[in-house]
C-alpha atoms as a PDB file:
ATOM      1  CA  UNK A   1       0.000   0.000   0.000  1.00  0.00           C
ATOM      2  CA  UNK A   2       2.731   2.635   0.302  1.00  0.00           C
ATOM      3  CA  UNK A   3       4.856   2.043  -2.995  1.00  0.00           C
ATOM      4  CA  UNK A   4       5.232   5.419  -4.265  1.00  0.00           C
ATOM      5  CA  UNK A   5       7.835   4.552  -7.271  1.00  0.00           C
ATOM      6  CA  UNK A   6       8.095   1.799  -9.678  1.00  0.00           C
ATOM      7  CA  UNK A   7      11.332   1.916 -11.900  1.00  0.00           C
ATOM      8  CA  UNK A   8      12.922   0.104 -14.684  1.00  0.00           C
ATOM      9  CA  UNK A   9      17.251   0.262 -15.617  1.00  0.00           C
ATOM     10  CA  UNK A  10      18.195  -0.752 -18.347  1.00  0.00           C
ATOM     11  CA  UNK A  11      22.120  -1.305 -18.484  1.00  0.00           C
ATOM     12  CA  UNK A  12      24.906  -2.265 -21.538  1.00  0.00           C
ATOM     13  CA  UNK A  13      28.144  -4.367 -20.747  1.00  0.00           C
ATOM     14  CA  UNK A  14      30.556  -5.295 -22.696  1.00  0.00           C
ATOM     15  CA  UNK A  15      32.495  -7.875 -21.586  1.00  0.00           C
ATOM     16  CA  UNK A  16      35.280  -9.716 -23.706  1.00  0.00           C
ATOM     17  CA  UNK A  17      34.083  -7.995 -26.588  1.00  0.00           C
ATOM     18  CA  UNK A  18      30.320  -9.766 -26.029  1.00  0.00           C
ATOM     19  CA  UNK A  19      27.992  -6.715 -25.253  1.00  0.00           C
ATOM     20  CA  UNK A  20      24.675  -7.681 -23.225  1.00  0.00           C
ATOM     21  CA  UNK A  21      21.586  -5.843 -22.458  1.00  0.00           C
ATOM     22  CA  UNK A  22      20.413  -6.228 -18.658  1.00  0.00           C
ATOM     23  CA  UNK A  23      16.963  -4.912 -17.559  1.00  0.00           C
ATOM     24  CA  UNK A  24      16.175  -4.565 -13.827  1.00  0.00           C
ATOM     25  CA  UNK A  25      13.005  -3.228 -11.919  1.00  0.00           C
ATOM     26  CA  UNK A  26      12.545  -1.577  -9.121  1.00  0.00           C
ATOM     27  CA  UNK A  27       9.966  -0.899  -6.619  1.00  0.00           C
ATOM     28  CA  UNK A  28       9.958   1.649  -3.804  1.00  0.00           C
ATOM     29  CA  UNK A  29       8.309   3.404  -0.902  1.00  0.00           C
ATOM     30  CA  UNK A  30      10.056   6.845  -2.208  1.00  0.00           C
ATOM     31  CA  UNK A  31       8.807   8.893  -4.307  1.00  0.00           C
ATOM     32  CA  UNK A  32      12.211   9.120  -6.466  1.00  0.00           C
ATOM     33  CA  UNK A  33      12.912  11.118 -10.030  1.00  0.00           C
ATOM     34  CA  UNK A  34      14.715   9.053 -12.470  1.00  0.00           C
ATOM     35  CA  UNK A  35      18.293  10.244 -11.459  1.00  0.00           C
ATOM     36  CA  UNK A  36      17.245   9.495  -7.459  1.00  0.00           C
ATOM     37  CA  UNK A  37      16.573   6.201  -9.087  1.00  0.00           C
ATOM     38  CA  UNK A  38      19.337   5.671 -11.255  1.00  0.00           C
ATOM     39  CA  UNK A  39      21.219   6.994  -8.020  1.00  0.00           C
ATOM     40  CA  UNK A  40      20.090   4.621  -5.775  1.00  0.00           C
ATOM     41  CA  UNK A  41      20.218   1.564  -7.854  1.00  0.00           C
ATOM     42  CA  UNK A  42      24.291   1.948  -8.541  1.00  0.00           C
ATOM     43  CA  UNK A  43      24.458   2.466  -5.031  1.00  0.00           C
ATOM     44  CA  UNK A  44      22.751  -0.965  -4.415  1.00  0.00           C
ATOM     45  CA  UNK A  45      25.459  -2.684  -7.095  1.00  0.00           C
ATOM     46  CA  UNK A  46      28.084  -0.813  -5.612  1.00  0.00           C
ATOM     47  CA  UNK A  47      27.370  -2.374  -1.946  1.00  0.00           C
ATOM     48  CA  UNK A  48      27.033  -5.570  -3.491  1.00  0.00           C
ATOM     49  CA  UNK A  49      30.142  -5.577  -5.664  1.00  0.00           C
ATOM     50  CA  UNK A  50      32.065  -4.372  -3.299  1.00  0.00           C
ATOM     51  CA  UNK A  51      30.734  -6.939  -0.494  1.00  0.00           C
ATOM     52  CA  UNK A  52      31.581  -9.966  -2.850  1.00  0.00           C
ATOM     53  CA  UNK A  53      34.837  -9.026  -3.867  1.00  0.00           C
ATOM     54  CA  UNK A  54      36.146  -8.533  -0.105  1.00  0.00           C
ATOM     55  CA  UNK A  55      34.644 -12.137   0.097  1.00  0.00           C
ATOM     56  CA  UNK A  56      36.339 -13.520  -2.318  1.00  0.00           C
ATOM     57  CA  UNK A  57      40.000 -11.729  -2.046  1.00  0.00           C
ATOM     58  CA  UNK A  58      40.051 -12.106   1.286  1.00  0.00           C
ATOM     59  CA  UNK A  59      37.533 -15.287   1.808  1.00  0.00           C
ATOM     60  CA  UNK A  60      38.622 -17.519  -1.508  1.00  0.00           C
ATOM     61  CA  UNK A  61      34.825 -17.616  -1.783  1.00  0.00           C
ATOM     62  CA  UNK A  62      34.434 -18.487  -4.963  1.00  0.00           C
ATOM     63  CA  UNK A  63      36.709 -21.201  -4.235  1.00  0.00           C
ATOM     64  CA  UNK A  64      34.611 -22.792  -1.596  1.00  0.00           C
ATOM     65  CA  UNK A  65      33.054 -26.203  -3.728  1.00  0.00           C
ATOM     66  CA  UNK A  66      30.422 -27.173  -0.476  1.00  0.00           C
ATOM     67  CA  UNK A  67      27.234 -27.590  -1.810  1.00  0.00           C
ATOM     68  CA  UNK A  68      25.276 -29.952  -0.460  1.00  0.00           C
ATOM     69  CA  UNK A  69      22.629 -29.070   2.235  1.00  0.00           C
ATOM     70  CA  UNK A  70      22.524 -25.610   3.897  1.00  0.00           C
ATOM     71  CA  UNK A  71      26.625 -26.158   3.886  1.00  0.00           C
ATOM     72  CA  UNK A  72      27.143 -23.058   1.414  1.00  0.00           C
ATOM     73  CA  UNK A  73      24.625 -20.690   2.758  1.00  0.00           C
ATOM     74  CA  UNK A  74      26.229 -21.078   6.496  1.00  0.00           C
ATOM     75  CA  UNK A  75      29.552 -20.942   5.299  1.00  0.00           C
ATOM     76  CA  UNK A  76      28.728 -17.425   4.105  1.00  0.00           C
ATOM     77  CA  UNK A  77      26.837 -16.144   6.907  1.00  0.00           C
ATOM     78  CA  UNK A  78      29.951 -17.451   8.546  1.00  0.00           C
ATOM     79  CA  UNK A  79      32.192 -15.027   6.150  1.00  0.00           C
ATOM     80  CA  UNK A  80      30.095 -12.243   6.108  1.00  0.00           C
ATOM     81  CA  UNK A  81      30.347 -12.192  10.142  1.00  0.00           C
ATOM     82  CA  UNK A  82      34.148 -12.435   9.956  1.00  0.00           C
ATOM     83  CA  UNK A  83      34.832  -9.965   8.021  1.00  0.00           C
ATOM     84  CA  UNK A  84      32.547  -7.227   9.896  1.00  0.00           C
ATOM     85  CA  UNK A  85      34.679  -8.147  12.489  1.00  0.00           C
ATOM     86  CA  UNK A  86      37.478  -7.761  10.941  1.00  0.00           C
ATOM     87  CA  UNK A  87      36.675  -4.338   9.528  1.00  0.00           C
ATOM     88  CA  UNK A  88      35.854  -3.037  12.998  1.00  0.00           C
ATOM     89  CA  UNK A  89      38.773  -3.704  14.392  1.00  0.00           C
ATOM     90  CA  UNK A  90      41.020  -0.562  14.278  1.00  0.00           C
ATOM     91  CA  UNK A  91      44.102  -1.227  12.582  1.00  0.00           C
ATOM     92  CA  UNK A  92      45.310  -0.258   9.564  1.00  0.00           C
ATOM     93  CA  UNK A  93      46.362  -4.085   8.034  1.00  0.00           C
ATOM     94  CA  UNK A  94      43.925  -4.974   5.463  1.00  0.00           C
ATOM     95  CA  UNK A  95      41.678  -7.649   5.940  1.00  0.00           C
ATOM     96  CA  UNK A  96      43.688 -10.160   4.775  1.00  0.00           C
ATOM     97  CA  UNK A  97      46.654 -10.007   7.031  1.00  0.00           C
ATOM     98  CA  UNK A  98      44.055  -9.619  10.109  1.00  0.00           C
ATOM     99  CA  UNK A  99      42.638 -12.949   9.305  1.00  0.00           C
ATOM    100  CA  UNK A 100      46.409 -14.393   9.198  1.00  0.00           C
ATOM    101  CA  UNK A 101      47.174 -12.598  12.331  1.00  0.00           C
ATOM    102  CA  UNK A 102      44.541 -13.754  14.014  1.00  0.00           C
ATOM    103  CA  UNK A 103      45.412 -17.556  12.700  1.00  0.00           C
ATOM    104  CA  UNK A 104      48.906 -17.029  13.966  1.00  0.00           C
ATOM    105  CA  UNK A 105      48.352 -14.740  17.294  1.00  0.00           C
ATOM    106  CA  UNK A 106      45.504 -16.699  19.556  1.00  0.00           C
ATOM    107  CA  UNK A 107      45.852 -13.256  21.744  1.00  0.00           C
ATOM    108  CA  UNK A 108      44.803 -10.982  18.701  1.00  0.00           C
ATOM    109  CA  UNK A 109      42.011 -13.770  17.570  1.00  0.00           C
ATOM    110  CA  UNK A 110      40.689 -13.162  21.406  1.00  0.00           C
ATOM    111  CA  UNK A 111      40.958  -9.508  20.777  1.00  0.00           C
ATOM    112  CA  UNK A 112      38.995  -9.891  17.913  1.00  0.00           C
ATOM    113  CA  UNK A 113      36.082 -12.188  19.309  1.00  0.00           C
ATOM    114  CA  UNK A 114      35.971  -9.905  22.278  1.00  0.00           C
ATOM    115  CA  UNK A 115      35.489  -6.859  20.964  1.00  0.00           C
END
């Protein structure tokens, strides 16, 4: 009862010299202008590119070959937790070496759970 906006992107990619046509819609309790829209849906893709690729550089993610059962779905729940625990922890190492450090150091992986 309160959807205010309906929307529709249409986006080109070319990838390896193959372009494709995507078309995505959009609902919304906003009342948004096409560049609000526009505006908010890269912002959405943005999140979620950036989300996946921490996963996988720092995670292996795409890596992970569990598929049977819930296996995969925990597994990333599991991922996603570490590394917003990761992030909030202060220092300036990148993600990567905090999850080494934290394998190596059981002092900084008690730090870490802790906090």
């Amino acid at each position: 009862p309160t959807i205010q906006t309906f929307g529709k992107v249409i986006s080109y990619r070319v990838h390896k010299g193959k372009g494709t046509l995507q078309t995505r819609y959009y609902i919304s309790s906003a009342i948004l202008s096409a560049e609000k829209l526009a505006y908010a849906a890269r912002g959405h893709w943005a999140v979620e590119n950036q989300l996946h690729w921490v996963l996988d550089v720092t995670m292996n993610e795409d890596a992970c070959q569990i598929s049977r059962g819930d296996g995969a779905e925990n597994l990333a729940r599991l991922r996603q937790a570490t590394v917003n625990i990761l992030k909030k922890e202060p220092s300036k190492l990148s993600l990567r070496r905090k999850r080494r450090r934290a394998a190596m150091d059981s002092a900084y992986l008690e730090k870490l759970i802790n906090a």
